[in-house]
N, C-alpha and C. Protein backbone atom coordinates (compact mmCIF):
# COMPACT_ATOMS: atom_id res chain seq x y z
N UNK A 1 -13.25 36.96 -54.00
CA UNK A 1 -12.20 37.69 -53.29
C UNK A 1 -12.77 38.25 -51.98
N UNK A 2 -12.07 38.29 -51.02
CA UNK A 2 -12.54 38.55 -50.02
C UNK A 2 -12.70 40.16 -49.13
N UNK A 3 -13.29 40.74 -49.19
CA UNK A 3 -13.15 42.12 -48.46
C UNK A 3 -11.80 42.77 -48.08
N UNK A 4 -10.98 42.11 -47.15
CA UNK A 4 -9.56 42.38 -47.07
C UNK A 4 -9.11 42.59 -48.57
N UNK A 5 -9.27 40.97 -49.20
CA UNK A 5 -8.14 41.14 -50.36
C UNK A 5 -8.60 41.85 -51.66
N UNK A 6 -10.00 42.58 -51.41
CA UNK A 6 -10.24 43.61 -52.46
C UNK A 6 -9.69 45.09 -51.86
N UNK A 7 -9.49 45.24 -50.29
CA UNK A 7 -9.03 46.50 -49.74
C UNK A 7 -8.12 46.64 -50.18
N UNK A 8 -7.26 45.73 -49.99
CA UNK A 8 -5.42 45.63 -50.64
C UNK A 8 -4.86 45.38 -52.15
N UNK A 9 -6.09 45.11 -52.88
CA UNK A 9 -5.72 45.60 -54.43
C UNK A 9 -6.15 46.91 -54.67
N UNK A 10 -6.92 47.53 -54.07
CA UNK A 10 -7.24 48.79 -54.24
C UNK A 10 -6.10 49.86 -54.04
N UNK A 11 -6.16 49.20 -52.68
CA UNK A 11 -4.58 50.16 -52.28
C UNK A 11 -3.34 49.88 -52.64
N UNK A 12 -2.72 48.81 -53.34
CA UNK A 12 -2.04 48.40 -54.34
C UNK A 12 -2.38 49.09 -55.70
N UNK A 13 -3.07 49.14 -56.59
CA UNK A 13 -3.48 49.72 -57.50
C UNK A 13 -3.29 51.22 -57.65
N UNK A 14 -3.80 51.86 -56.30
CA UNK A 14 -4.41 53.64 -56.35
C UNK A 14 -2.82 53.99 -55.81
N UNK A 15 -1.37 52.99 -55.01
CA UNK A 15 -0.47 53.84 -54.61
C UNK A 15 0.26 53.74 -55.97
N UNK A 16 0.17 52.99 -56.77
CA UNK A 16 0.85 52.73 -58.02
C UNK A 16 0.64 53.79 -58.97
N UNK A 17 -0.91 54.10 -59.12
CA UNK A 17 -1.23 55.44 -60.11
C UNK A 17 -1.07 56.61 -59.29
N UNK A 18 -0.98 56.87 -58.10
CA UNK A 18 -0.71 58.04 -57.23
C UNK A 18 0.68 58.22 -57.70
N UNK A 19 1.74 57.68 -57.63
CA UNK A 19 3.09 57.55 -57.02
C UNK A 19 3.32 57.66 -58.74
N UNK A 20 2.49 57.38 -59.93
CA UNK A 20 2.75 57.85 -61.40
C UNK A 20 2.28 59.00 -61.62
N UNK A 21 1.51 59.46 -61.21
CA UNK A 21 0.69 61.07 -61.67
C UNK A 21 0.45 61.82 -60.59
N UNK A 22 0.61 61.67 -59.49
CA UNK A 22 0.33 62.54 -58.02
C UNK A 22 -1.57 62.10 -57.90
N UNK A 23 -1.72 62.55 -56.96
CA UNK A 23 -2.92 62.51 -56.27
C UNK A 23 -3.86 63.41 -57.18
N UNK A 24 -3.61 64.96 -57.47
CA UNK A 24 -4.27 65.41 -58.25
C UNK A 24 -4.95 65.16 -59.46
N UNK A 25 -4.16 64.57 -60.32
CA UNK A 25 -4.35 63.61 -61.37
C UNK A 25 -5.22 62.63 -61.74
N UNK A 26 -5.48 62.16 -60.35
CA UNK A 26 -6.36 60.67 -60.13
C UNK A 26 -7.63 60.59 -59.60
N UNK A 27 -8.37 59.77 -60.46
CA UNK A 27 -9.89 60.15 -60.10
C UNK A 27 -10.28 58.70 -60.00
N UNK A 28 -11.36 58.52 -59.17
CA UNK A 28 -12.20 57.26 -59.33
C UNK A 28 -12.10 56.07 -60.27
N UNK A 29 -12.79 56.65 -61.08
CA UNK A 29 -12.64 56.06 -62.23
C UNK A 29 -11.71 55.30 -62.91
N UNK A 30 -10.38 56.17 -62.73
CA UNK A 30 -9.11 56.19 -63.38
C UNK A 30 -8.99 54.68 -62.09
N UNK A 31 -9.31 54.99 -60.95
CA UNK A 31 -8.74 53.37 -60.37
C UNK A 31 -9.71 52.44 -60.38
N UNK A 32 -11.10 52.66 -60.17
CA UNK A 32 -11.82 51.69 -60.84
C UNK A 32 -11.72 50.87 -61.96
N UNK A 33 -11.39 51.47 -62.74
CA UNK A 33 -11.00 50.81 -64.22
C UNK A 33 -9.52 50.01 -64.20
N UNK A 34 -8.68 50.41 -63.17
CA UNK A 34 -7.71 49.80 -62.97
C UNK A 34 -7.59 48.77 -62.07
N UNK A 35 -8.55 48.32 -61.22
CA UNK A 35 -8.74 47.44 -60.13
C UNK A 35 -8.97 46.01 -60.81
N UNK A 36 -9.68 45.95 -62.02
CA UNK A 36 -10.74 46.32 -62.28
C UNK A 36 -12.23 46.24 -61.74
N UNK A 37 -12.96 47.47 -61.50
CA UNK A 37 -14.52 47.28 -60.68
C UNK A 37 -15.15 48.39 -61.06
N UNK A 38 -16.30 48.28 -61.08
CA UNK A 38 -17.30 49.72 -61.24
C UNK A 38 -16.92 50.70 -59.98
N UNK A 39 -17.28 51.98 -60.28
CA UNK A 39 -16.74 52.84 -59.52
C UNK A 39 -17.88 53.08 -58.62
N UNK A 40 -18.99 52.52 -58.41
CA UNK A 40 -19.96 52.26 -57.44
C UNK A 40 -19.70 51.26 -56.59
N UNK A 41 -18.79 50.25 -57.26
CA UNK A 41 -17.83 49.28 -56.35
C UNK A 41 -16.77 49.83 -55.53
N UNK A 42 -16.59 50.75 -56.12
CA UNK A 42 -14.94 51.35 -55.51
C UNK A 42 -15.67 52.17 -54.13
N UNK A 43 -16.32 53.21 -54.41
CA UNK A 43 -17.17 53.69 -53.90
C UNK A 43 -17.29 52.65 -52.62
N UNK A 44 -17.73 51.71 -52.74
CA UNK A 44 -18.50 51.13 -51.64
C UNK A 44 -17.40 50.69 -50.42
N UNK A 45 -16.19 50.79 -51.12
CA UNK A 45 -14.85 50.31 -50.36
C UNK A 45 -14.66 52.09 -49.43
N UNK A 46 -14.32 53.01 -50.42
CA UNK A 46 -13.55 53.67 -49.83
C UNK A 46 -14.67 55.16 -49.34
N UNK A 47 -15.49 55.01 -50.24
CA UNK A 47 -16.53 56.36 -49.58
C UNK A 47 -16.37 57.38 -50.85
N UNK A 48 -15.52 57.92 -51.00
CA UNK A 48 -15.14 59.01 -51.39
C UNK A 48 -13.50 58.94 -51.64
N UNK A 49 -13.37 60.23 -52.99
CA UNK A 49 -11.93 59.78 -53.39
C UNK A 49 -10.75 60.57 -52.18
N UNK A 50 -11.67 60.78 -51.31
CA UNK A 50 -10.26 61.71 -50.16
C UNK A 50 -10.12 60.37 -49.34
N UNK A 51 -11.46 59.65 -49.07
CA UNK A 51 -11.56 58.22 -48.31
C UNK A 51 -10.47 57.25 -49.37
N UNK A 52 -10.86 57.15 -50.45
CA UNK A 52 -9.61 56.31 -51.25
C UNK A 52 -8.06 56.70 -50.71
N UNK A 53 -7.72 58.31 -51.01
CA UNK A 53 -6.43 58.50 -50.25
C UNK A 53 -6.16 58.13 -48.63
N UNK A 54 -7.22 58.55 -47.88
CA UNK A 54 -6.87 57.66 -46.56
C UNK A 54 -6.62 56.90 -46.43
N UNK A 55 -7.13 55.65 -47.44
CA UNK A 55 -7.05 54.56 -47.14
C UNK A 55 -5.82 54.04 -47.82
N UNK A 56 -4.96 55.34 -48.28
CA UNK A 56 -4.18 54.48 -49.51
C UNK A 56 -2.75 54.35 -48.40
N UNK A 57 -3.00 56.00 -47.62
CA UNK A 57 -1.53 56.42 -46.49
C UNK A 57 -2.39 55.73 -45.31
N UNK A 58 -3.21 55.07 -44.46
CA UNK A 58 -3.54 54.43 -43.35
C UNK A 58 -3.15 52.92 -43.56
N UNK A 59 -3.21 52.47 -45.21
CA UNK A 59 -3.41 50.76 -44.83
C UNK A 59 -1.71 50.64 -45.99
N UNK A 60 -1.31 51.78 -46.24
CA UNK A 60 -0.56 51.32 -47.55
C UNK A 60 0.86 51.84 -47.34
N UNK A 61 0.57 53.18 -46.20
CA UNK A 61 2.21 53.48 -45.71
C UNK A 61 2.27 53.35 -44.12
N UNK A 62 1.36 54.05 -43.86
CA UNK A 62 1.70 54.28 -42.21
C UNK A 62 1.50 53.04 -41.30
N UNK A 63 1.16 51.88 -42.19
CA UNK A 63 1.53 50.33 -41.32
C UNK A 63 2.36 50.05 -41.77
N UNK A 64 3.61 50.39 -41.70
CA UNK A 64 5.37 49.80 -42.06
C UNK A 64 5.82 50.20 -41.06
N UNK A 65 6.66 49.49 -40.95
CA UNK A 65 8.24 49.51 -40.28
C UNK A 65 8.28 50.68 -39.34
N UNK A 66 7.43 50.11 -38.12
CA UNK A 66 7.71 50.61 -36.74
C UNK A 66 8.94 50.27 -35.88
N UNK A 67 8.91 50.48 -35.01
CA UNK A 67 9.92 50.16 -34.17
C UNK A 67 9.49 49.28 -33.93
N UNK A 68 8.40 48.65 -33.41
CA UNK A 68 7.93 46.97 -33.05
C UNK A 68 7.70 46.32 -34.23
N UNK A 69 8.10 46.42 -35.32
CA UNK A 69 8.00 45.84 -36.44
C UNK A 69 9.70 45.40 -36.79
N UNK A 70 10.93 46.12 -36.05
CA UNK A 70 12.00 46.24 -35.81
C UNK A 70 12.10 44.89 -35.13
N UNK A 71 11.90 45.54 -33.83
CA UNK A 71 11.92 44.52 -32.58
C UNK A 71 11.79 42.68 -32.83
N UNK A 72 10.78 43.33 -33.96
CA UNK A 72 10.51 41.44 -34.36
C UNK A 72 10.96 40.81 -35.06
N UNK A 73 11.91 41.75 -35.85
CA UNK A 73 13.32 41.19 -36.87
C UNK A 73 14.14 40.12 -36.05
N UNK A 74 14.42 40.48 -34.72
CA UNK A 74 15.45 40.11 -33.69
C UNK A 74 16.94 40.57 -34.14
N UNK A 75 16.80 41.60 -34.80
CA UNK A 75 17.83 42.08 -35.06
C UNK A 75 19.00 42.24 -33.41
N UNK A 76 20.05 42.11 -34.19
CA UNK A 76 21.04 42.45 -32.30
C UNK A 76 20.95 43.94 -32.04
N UNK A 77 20.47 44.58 -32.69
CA UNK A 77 20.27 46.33 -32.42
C UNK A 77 18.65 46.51 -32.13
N UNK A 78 18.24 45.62 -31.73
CA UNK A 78 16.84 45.50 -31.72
C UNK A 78 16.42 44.55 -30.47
N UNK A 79 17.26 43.79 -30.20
CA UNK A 79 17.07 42.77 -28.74
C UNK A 79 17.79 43.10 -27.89
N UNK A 80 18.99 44.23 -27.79
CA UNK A 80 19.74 43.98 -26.32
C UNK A 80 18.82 44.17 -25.60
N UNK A 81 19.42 43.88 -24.03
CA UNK A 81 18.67 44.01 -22.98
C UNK A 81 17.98 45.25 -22.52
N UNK A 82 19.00 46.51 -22.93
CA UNK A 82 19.22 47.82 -22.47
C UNK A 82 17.76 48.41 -23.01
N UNK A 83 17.76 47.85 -24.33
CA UNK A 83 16.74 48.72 -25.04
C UNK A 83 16.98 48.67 -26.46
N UNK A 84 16.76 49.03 -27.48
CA UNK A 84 16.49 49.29 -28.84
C UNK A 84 17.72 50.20 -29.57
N UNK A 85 18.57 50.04 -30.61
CA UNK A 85 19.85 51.35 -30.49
C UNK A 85 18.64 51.82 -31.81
N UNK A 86 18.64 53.04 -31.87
CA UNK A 86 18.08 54.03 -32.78
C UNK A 86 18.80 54.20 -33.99
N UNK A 87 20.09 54.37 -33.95
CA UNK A 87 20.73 54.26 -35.32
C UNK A 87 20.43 52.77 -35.77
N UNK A 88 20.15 51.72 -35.23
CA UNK A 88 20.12 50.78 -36.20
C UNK A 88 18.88 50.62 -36.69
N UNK A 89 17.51 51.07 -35.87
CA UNK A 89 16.59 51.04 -36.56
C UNK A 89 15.89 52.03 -37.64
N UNK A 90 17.01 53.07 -37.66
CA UNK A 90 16.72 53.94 -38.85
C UNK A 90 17.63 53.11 -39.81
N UNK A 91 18.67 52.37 -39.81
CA UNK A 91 19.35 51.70 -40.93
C UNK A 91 18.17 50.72 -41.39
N UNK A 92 17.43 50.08 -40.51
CA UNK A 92 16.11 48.96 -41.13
C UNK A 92 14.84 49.85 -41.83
N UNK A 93 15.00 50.68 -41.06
CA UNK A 93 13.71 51.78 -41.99
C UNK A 93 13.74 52.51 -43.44
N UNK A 94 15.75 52.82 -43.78
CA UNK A 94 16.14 53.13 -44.60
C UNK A 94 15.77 52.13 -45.40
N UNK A 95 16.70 50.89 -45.26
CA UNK A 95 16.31 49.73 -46.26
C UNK A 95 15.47 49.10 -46.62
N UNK A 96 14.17 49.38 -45.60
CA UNK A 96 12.81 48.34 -46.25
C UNK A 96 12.15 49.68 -47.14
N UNK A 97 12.77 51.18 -46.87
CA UNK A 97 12.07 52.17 -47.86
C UNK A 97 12.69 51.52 -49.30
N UNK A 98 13.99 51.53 -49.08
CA UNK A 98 14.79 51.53 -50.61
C UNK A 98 14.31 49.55 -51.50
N UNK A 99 13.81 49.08 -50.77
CA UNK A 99 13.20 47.72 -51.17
C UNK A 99 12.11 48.58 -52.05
N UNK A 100 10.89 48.98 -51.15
CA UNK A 100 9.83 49.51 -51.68
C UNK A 100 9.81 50.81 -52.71
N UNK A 101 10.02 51.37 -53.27
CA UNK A 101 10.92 52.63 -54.43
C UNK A 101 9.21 52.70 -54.69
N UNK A 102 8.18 52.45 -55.20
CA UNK A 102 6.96 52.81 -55.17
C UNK A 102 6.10 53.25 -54.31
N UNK A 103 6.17 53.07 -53.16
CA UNK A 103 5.68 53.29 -52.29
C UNK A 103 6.30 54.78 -51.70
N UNK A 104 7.67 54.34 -51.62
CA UNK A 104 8.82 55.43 -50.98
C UNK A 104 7.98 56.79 -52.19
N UNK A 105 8.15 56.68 -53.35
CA UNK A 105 7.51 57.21 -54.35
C UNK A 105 6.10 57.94 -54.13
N UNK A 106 5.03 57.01 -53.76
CA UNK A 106 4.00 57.66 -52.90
C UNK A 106 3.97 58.61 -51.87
N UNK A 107 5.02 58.64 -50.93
CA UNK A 107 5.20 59.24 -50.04
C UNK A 107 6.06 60.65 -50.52
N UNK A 108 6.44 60.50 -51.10
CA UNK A 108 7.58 61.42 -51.49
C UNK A 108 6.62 62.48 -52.12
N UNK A 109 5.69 62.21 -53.44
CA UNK A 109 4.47 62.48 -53.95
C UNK A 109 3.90 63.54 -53.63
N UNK A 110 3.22 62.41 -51.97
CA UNK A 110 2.19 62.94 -51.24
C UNK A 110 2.54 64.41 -50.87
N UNK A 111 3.74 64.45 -50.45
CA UNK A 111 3.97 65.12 -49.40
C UNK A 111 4.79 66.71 -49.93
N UNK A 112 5.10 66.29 -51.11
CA UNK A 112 5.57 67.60 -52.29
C UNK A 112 3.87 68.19 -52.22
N UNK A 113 3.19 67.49 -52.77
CA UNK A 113 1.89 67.82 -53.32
C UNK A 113 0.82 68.49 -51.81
N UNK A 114 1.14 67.98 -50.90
CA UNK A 114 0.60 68.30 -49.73
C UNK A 114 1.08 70.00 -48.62
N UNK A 115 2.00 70.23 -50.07
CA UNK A 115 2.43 71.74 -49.46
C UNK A 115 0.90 72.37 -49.72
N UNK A 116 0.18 72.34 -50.16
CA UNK A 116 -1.06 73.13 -50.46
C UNK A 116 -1.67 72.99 -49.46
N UNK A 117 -2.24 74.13 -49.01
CA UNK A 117 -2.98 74.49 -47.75
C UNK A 117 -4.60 73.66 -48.10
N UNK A 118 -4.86 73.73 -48.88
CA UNK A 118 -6.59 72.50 -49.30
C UNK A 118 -5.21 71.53 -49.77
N UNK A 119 -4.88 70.70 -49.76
CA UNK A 119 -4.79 69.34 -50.19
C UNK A 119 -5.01 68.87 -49.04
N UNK A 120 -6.11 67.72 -49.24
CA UNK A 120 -6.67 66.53 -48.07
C UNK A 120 -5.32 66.44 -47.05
N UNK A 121 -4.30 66.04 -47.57
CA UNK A 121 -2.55 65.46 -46.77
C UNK A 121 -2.14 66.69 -46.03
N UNK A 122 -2.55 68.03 -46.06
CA UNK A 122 -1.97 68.93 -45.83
C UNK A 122 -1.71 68.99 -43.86
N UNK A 123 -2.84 68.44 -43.20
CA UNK A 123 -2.65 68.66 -41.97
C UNK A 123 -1.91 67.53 -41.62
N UNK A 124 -2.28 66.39 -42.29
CA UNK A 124 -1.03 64.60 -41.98
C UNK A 124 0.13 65.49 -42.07
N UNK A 125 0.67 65.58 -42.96
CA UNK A 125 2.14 66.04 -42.92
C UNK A 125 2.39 67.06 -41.92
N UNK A 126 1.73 68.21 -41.98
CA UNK A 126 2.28 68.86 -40.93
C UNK A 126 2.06 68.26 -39.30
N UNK A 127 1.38 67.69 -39.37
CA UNK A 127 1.25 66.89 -38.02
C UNK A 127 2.42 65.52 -37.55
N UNK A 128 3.19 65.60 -38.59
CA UNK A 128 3.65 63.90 -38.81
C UNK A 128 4.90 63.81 -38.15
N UNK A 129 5.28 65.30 -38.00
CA UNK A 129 6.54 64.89 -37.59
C UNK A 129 6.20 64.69 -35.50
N UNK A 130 5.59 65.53 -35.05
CA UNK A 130 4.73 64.87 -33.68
C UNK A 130 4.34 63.68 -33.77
N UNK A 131 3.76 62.89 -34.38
CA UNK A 131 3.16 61.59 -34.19
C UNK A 131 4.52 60.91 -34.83
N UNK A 132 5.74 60.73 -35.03
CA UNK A 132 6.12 59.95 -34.88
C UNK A 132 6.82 60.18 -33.59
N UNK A 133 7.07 61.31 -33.44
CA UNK A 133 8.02 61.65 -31.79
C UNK A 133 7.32 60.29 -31.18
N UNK A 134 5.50 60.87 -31.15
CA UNK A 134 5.00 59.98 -30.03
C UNK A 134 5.15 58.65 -30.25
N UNK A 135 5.03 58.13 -31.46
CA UNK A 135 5.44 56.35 -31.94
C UNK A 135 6.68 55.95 -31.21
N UNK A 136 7.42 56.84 -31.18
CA UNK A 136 8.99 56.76 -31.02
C UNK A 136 8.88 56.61 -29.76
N UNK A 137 8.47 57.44 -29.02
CA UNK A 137 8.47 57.26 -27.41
C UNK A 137 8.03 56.39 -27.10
N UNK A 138 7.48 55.66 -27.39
CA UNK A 138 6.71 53.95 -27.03
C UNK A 138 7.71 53.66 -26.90
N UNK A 139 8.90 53.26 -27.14
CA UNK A 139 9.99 52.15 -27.58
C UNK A 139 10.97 52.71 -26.32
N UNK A 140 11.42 51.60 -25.79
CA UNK A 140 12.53 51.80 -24.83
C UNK A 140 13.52 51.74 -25.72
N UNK A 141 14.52 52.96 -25.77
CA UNK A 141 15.89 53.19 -26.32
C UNK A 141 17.05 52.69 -25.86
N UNK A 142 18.01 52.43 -26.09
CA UNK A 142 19.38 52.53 -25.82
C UNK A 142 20.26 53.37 -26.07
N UNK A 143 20.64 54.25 -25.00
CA UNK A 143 21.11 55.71 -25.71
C UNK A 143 22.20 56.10 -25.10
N UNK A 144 23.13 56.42 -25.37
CA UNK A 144 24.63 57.10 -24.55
C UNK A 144 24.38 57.86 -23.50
N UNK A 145 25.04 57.97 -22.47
CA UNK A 145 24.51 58.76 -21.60
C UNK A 145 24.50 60.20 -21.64
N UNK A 146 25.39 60.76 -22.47
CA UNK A 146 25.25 61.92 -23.14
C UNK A 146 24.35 62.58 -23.43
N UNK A 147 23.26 61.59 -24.32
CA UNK A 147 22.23 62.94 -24.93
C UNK A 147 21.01 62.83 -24.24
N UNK A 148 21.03 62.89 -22.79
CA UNK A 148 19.95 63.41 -21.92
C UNK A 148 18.77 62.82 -22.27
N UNK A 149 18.60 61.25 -22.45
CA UNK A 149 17.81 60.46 -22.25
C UNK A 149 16.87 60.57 -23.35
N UNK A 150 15.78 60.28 -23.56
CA UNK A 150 14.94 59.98 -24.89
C UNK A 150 14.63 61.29 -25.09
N UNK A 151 13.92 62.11 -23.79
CA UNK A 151 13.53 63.58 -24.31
C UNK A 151 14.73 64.71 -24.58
N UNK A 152 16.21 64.48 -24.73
CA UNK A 152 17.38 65.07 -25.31
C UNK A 152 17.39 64.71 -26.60
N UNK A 153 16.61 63.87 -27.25
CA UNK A 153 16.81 63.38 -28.60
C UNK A 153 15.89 63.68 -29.26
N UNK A 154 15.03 64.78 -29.09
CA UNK A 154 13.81 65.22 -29.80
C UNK A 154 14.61 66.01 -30.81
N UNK A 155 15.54 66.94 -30.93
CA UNK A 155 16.15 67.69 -32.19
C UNK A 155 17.26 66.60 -32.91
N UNK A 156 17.76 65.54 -32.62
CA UNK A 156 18.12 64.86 -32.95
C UNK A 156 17.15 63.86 -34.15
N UNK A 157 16.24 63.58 -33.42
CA UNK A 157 14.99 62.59 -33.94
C UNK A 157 14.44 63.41 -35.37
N UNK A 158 14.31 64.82 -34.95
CA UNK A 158 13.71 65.71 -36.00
C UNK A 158 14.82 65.95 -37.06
N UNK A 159 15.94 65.93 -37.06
CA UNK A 159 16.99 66.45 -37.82
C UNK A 159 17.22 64.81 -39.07
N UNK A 160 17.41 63.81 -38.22
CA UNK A 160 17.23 62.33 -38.47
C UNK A 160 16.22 61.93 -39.69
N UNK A 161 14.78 62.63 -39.21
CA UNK A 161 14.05 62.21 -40.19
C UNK A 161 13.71 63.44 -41.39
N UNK A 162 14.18 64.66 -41.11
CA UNK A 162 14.58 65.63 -42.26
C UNK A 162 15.81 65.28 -43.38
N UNK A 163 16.49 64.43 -42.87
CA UNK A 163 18.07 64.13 -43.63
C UNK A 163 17.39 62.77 -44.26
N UNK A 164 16.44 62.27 -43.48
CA UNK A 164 15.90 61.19 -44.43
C UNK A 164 14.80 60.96 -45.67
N UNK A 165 14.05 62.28 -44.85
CA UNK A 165 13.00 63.11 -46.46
C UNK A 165 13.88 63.16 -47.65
N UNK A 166 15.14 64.33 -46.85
CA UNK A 166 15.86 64.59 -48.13
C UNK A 166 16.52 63.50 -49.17
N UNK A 167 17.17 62.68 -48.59
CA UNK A 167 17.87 61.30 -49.34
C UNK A 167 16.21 60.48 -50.22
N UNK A 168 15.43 60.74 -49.65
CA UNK A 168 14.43 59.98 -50.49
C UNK A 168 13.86 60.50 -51.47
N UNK A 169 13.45 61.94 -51.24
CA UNK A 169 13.76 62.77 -52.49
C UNK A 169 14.67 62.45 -53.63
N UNK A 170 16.14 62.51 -53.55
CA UNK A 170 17.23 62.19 -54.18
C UNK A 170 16.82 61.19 -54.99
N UNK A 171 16.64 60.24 -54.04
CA UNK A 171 16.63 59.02 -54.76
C UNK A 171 15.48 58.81 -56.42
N UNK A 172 14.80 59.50 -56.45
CA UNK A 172 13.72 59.67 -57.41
C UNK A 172 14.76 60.58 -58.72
N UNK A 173 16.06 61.04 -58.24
CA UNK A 173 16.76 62.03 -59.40
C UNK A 173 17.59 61.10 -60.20
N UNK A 174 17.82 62.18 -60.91
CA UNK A 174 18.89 61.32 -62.04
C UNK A 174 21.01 61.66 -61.71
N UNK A 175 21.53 60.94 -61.57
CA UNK A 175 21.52 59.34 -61.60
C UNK A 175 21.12 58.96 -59.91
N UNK A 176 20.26 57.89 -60.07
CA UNK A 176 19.22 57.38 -58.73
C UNK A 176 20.75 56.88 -57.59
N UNK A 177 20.07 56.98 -56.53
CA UNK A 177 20.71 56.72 -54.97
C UNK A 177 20.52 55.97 -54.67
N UNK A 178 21.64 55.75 -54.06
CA UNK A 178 21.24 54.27 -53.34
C UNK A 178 21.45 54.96 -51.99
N UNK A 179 19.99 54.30 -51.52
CA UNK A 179 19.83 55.08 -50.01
C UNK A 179 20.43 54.38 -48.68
N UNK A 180 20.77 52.96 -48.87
CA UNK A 180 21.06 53.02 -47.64
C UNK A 180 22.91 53.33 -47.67
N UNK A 181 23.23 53.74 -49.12
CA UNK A 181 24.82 53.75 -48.92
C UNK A 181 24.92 55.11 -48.64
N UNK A 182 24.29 55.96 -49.18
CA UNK A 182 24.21 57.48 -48.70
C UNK A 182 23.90 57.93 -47.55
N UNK A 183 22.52 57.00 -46.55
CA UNK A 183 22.27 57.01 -45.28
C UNK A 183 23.94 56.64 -44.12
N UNK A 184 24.05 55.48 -44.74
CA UNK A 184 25.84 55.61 -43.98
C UNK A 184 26.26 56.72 -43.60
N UNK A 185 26.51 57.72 -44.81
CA UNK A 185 27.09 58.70 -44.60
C UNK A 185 26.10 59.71 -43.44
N UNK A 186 25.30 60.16 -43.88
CA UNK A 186 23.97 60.68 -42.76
C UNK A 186 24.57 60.22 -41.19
N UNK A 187 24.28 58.50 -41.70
CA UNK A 187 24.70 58.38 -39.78
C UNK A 187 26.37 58.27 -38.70
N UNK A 188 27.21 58.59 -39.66
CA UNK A 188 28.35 59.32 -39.35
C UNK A 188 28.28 60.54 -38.75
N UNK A 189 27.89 61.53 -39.12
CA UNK A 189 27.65 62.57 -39.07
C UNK A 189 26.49 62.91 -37.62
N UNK A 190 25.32 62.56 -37.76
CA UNK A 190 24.28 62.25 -37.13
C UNK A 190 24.73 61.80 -35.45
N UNK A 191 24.96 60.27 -35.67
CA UNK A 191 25.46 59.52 -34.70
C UNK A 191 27.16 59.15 -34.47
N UNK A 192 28.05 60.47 -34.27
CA UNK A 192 28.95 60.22 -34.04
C UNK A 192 30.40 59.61 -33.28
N UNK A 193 31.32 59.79 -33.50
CA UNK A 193 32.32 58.89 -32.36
C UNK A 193 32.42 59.86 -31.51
N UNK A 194 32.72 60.05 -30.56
CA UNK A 194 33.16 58.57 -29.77
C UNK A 194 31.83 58.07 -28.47
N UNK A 195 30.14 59.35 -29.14
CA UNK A 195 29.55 59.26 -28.55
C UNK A 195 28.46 57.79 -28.67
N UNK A 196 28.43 57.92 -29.80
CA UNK A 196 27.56 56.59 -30.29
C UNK A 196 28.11 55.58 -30.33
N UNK A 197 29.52 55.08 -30.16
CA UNK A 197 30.40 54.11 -30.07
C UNK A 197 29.54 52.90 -28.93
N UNK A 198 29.46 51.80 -29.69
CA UNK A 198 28.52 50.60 -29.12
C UNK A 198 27.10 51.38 -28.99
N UNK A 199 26.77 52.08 -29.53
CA UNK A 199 25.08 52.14 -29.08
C UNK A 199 24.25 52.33 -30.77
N UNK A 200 25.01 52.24 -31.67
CA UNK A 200 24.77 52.23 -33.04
C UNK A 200 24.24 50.48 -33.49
């Protein structure tokens, strides 16, 4: 097996027992034995078990479904000329989460568990909602002329991905959500008439 494809069973493996018992729960061992490899093997991959979690949110969540990961769908909300429409690429972000329910799971996890001032995740999350602003700003938008250009959409952007924590939350309750039919509703509300009309 090759270096890559032992990185990516690892991190396959450790988001699977994370996303079943939280991060606290999980020790070396517990994924060594699940890989299966000696934990001097595991070790040699990730360093340390805070290095295992880095490596689980660097190679296992936070490489999904960017906006240039959008772009390359060729979606028609994704190629006009103008620019990129934002409501449609939160509808593609919604749905490749609700594909993935384990992962979405990981994240959801992490980030309950990362209210603790020592948990390793504690400064990612609070930092996360800035670093996507800045991801976001890479991307030429398509935006109504209304909401004062990309930097008018910073409480928008923030409100967007709070309504989307919350629905993913949900989705883990009983009886389970379906997120992108509930997101509908979100982007009614969110992105309304008669301002978002053709830019959705």
């Amino acid at each position: 097996m090759t270096r890559e494809a032992r990185r990516a069973q690892i991190v396959e493996v450790t988001t699977r027992i994370i996303s079943e018992r939280g991060y606290a729960a999980v020790s070396l061992d517990d994924v060594a034995r699940a890989v299966p490899m000696t934990r001097a093997g595991l070790l040699h991959y990730v360093g340390s078990r805070q290095g295992l979690l880095q490596l689980v949110v660097e190679q296992g969540y936070d490489q999904r479904f960017d906006p240039e990961d959008f772009v390359a769908t060729g979606d028609p909300g994704a190629t006009h000329p103008d620019g990129v429409s934002f409501p449609a690429y939160l509808r593609y972000l919604v749905a490749h989460n609700a594909e993935d329910l384990r992962l979405l799971r990981l994240y959801v996890v992490l980030g309950a568990e990362a209210l603790v001032e020592d948990h390793p995740l504690h400064e990612y999350f609070d930092r996360r909602p800035e670093q996507v602003w800045e991801l976001y700003s890479a991307t030429r938008w398509r935006l109504p002329a209304g909401v004062g250009g990309w930097d008018g959409m910073r409480d928008l952007v923030q409100m967007a991905l709070a309504a989307m924590d919350g629905l993913q939350l949900r989705a883990f309750r009983s009886p389970p959500l379906d997120l992108p039919t509930a997101w509908a509703g979100f982007e009614r509300v969110l992105f309304p008439s008669p301002v978002w009309d053709g830019f959705r």
